[in-house]
N, C-alpha and C. Protein backbone atom coordinates (compact mmCIF):
# COMPACT_ATOMS: atom_id res chain seq x y z
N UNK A 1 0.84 -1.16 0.00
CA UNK A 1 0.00 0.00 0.00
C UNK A 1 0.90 1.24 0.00
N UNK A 2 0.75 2.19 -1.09
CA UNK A 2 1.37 3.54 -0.48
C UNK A 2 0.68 4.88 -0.45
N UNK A 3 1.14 5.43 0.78
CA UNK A 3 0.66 6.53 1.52
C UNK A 3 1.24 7.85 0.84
N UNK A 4 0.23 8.55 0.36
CA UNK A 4 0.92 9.74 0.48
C UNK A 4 1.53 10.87 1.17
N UNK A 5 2.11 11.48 1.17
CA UNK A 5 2.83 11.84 2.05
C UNK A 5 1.88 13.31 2.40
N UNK A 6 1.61 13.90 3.70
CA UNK A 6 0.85 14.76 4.14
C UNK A 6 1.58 15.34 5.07
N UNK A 7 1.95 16.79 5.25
CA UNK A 7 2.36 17.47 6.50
C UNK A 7 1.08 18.07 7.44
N UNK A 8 1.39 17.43 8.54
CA UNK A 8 0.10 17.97 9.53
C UNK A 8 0.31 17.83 10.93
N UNK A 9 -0.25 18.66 11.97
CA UNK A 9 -0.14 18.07 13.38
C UNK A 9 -0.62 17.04 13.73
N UNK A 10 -1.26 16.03 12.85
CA UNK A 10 -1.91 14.68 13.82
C UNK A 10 -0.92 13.33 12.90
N UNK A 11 -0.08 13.94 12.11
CA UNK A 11 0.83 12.88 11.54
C UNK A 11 2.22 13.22 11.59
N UNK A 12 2.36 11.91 11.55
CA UNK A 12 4.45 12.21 12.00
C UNK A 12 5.04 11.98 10.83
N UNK A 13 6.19 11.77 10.48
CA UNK A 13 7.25 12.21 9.71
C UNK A 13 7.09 10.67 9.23
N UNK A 14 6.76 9.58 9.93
CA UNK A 14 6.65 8.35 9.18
C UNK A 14 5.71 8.32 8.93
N UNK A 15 4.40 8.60 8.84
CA UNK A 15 3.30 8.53 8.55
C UNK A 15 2.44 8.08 9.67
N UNK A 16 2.70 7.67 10.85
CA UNK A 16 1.98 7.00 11.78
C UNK A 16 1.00 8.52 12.32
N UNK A 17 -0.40 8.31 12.69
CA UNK A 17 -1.03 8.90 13.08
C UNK A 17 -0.45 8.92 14.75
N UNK A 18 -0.70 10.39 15.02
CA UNK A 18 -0.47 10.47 16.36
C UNK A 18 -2.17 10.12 17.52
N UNK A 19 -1.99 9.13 17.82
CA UNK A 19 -3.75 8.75 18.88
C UNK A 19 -3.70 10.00 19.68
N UNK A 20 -2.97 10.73 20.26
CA UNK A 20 -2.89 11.60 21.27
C UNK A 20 -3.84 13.13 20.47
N UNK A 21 -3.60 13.32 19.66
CA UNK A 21 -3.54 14.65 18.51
C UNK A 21 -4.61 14.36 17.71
N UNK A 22 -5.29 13.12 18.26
CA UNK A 22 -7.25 13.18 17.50
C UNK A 22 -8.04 12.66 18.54
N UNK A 23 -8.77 13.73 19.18
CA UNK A 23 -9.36 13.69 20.12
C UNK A 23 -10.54 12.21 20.25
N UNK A 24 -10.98 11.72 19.54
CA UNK A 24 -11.90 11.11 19.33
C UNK A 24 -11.08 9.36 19.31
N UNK A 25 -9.76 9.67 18.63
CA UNK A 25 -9.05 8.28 19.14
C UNK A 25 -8.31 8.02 20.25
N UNK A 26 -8.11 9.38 20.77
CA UNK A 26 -7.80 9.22 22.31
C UNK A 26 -8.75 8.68 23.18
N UNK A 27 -10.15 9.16 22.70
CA UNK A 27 -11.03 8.76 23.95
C UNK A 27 -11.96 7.63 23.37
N UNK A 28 -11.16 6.90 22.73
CA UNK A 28 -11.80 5.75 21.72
C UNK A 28 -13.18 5.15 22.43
N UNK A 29 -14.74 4.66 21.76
CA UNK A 29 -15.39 4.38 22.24
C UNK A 29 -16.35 3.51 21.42
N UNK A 30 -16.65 2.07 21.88
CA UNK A 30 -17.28 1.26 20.90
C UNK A 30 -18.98 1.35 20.12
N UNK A 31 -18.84 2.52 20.33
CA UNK A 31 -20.25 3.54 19.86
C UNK A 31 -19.91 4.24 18.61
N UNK A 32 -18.05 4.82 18.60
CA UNK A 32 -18.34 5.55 17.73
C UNK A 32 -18.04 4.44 16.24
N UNK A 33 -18.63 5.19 15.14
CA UNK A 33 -18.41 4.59 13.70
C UNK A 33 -17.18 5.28 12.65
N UNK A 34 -16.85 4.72 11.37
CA UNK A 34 -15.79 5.16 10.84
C UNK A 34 -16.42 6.68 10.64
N UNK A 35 -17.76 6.96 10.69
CA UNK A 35 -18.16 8.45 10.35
C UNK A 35 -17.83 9.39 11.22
N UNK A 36 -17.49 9.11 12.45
CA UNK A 36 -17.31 9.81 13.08
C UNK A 36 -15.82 10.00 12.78
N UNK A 37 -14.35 9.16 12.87
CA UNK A 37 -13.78 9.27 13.06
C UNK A 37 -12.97 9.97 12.06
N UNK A 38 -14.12 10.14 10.59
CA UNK A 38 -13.08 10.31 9.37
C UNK A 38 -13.82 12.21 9.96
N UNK A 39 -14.84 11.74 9.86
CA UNK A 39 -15.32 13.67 10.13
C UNK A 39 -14.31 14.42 11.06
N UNK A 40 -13.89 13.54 12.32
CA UNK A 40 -12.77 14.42 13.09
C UNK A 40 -11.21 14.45 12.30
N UNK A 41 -11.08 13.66 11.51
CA UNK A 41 -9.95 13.92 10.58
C UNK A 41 -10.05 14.97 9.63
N UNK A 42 -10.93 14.76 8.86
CA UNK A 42 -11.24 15.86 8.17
C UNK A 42 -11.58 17.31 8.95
N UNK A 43 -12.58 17.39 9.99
CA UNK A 43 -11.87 18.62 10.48
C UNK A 43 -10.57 19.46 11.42
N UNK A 44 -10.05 18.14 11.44
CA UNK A 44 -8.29 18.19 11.76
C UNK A 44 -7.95 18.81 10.83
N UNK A 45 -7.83 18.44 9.42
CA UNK A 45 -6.73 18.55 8.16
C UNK A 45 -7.32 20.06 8.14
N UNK A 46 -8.56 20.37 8.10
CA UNK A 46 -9.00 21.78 7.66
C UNK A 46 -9.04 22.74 8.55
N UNK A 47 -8.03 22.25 9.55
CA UNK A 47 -7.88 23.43 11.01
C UNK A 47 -7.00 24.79 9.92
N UNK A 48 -6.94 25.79 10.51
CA UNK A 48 -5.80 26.88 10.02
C UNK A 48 -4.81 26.65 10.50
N UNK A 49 -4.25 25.15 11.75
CA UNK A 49 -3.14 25.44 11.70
C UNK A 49 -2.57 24.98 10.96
N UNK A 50 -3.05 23.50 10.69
CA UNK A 50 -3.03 22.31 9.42
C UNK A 50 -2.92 23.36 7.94
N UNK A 51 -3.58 24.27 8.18
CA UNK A 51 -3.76 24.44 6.66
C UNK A 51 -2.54 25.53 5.87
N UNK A 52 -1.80 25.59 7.34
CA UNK A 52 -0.82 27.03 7.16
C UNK A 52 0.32 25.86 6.61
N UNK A 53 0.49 25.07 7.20
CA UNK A 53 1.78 24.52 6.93
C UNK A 53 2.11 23.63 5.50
N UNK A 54 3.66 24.13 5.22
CA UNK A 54 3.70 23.49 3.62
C UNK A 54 3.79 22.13 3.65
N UNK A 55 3.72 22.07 2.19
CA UNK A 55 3.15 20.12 2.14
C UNK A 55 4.31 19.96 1.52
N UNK A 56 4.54 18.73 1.16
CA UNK A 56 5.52 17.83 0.58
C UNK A 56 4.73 18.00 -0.89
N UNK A 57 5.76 17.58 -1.50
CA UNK A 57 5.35 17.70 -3.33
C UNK A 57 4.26 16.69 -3.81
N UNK A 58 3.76 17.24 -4.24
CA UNK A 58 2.99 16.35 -5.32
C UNK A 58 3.56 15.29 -5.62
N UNK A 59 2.46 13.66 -5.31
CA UNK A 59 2.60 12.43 -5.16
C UNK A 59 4.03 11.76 -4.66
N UNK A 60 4.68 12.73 -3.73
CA UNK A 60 5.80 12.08 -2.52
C UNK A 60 4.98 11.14 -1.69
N UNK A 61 5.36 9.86 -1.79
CA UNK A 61 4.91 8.95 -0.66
C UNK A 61 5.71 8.54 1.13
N UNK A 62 5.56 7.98 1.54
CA UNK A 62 6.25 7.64 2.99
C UNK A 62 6.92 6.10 2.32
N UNK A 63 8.09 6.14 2.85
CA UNK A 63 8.98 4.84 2.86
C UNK A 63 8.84 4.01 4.04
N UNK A 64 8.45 2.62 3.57
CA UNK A 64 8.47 1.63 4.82
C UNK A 64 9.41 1.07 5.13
């Protein structure tokens, strides 16, 4: 599988999501659904702080 590569505060430099830095997987709960969890991603990525910072180039992936 390859990942593209994304600069953001809830992802690290290898690509691993940080659990701490998405509120909703920190406080993980067998109620919630993938809808919930992609909606708190998505309004992660579209924060202004997320949105200030530069990205990596066009179709750069993460190395495993």
């Amino acid at each position: 599988m390859t990942l593209t590569r994304w600069t953001g505060m809830i992802i690290g430099s290898n690509g691993v999501v940080d659990l701490r830095a998405i509120s909703v997987l920190a406080k993980w709960q067998n109620s919630y659904s993938i809808k919930v969890v992609l909606q708190e991603l998505r309004s992660l990525m579209m924060s202004k702080e997320n949105m200030k910072l530069p990205q990596p180039p066009e179709g750069q992936c993460y190395n495993n």
